[in-house]
N, C-alpha and C. Protein backbone atom coordinates (compact mmCIF):
# COMPACT_ATOMS: atom_id res chain seq x y z
N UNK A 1 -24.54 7.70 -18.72
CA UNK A 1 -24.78 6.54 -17.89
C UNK A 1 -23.47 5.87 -17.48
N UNK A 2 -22.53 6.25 -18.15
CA UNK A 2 -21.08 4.92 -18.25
C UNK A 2 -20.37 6.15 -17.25
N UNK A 3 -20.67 7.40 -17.17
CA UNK A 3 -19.73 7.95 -16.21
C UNK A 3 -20.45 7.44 -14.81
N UNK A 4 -21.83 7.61 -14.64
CA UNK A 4 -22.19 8.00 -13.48
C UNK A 4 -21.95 6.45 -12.68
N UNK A 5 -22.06 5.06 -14.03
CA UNK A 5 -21.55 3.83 -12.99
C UNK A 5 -19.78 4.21 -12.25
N UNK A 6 -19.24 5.12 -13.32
CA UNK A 6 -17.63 5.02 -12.90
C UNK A 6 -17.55 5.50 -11.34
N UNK A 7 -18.45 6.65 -10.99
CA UNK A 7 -18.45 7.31 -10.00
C UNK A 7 -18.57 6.36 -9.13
N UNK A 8 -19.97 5.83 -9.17
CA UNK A 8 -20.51 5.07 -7.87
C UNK A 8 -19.60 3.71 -8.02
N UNK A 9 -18.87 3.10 -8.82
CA UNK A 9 -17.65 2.58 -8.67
C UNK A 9 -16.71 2.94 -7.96
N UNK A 10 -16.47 4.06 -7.87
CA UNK A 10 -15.35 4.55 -7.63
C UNK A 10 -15.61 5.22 -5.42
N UNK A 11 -16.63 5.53 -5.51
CA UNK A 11 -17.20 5.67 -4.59
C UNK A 11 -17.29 4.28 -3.86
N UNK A 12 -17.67 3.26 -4.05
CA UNK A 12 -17.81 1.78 -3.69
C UNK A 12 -15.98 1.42 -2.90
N UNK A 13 -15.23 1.67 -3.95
CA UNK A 13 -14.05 1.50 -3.74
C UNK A 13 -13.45 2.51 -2.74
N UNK A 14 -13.64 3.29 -2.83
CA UNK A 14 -13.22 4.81 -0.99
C UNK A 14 -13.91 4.37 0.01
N UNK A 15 -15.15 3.61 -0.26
CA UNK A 15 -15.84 3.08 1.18
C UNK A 15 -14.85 2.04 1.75
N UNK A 16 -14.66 1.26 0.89
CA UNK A 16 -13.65 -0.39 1.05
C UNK A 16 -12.35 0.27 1.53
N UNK A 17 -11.85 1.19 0.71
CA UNK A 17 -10.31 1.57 1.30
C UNK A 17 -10.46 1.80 2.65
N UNK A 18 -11.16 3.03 2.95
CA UNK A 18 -11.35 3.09 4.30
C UNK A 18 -11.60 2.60 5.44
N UNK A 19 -12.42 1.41 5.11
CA UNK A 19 -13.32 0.41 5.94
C UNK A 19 -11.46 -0.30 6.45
N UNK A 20 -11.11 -0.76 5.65
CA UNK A 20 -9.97 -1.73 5.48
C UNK A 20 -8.55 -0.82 6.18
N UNK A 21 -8.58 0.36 5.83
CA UNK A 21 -7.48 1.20 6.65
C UNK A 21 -7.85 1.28 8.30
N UNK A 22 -9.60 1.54 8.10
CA UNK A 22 -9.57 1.32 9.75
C UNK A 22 -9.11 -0.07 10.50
N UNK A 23 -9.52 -0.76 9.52
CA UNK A 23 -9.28 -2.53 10.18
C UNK A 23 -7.78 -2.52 10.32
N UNK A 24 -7.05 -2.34 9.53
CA UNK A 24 -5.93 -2.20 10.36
C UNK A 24 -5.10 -1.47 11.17
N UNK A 25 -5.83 -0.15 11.88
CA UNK A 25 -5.30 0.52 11.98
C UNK A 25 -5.87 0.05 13.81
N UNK A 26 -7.06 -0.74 13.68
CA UNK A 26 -7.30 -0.95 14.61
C UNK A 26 -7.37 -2.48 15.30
N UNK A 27 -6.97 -3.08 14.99
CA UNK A 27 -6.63 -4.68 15.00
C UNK A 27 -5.21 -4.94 15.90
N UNK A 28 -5.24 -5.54 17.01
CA UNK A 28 -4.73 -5.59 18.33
C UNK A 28 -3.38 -6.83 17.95
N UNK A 29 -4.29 -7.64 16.65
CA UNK A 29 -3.45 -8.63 16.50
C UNK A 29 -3.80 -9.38 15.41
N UNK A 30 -2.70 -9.44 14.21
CA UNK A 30 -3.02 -10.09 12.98
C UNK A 30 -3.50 -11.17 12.75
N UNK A 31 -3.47 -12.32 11.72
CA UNK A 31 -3.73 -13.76 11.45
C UNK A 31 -2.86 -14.33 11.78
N UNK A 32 -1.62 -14.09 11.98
CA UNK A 32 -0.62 -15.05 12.17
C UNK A 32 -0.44 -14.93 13.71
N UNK A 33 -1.46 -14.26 14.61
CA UNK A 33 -0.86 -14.06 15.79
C UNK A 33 -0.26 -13.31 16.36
N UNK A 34 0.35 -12.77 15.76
CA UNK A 34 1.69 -11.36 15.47
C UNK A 34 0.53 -9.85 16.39
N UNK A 35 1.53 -9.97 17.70
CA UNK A 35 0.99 -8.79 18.19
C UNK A 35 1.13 -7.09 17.02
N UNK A 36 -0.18 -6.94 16.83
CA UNK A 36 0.63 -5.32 15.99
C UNK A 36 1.04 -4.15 16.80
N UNK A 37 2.24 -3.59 16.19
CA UNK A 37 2.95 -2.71 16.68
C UNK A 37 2.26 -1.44 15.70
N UNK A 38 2.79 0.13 15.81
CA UNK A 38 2.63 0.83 15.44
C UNK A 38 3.19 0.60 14.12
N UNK A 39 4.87 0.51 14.13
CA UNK A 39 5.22 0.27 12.83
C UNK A 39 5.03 -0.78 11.64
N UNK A 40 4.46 -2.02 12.57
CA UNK A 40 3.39 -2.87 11.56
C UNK A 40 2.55 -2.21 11.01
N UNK A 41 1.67 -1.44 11.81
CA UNK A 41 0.47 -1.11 11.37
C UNK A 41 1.18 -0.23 10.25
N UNK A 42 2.04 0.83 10.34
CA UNK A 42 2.07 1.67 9.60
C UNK A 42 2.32 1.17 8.21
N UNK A 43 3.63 -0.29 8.43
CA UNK A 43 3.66 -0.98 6.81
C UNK A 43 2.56 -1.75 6.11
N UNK A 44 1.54 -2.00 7.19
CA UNK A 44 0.33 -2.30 6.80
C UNK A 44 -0.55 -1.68 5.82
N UNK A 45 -0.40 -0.15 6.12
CA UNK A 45 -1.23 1.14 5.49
C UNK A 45 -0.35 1.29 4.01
N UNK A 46 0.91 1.09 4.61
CA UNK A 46 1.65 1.77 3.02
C UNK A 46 1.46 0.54 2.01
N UNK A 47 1.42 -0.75 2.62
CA UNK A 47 1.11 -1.92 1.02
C UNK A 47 -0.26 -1.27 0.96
N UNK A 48 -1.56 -1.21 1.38
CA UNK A 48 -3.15 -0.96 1.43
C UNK A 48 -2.97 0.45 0.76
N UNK A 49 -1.97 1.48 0.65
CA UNK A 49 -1.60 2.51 -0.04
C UNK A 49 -1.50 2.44 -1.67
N UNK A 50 -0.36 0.96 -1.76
CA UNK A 50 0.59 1.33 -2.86
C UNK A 50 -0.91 0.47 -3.73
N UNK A 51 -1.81 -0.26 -3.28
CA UNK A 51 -2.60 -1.10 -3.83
C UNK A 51 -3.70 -0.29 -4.33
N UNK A 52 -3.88 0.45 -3.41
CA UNK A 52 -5.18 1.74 -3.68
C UNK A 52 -4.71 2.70 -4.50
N UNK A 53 -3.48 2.81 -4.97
CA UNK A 53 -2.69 3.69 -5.96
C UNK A 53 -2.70 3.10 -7.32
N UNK A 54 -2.53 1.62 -7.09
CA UNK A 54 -2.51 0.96 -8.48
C UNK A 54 -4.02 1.13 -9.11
N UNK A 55 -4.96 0.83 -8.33
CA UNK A 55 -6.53 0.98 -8.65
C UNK A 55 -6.43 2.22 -8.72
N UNK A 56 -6.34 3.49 -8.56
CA UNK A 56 -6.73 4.76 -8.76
C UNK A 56 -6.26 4.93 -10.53
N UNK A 57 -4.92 4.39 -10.50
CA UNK A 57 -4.34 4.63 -11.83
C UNK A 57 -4.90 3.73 -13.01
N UNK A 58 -5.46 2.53 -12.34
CA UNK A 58 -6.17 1.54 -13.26
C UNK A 58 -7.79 2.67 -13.82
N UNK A 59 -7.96 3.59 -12.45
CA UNK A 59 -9.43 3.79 -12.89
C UNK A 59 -9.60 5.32 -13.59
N UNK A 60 -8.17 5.78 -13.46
CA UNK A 60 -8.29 6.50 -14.62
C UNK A 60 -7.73 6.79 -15.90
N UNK A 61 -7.39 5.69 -15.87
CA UNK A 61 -7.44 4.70 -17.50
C UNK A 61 -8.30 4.96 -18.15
N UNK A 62 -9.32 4.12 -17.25
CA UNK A 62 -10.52 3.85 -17.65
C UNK A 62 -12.04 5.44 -17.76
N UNK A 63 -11.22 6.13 -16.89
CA UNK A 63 -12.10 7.12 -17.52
C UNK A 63 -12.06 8.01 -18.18
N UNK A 64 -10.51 7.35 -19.13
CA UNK A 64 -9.87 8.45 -20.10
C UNK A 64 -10.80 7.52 -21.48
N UNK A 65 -11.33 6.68 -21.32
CA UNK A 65 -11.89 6.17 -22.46
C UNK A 65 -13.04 6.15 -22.33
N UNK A 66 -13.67 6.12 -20.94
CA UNK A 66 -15.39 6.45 -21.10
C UNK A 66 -15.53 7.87 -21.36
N UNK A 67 -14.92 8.96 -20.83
CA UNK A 67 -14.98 9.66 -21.91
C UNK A 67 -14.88 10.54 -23.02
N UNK A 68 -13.85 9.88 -23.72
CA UNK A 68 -14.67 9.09 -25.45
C UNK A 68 -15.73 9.20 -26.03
């Protein structure tokens, strides 16, 4: 049971990454106003990268102990 929540956790979270990579990949113009450029966008993707990297490594932490 404790794996199959990890999955659909984990699954939950690839929907969001993606959803959120498209949003910026397609967004004409940020919050601050700030027309986006390509190379915005692109440093956009690499923080939304390095963040989705930290959670990948957080979540298999965690499934070095579910299972246990």
């Amino acid at each position: 049971m404790k794996r199959r929540t990890w999955w659909i956790t984990n699954l939950v979270l690839i929907v969001i990454f993606a959803a959120m990579a498209l949003f910026l990949m397609l967004r004409k113009v940020d919050g601050s106003g700030a027309v986006q450029t390509m190379p915005n966008r692109l440093a956009a993707e690499v923080v939304l990268g390095v963040v989705f990297l930290i959670v990948v490594i957080i979540q298999l932490v965690l499934l070095r102990f579910v299972k246990k």
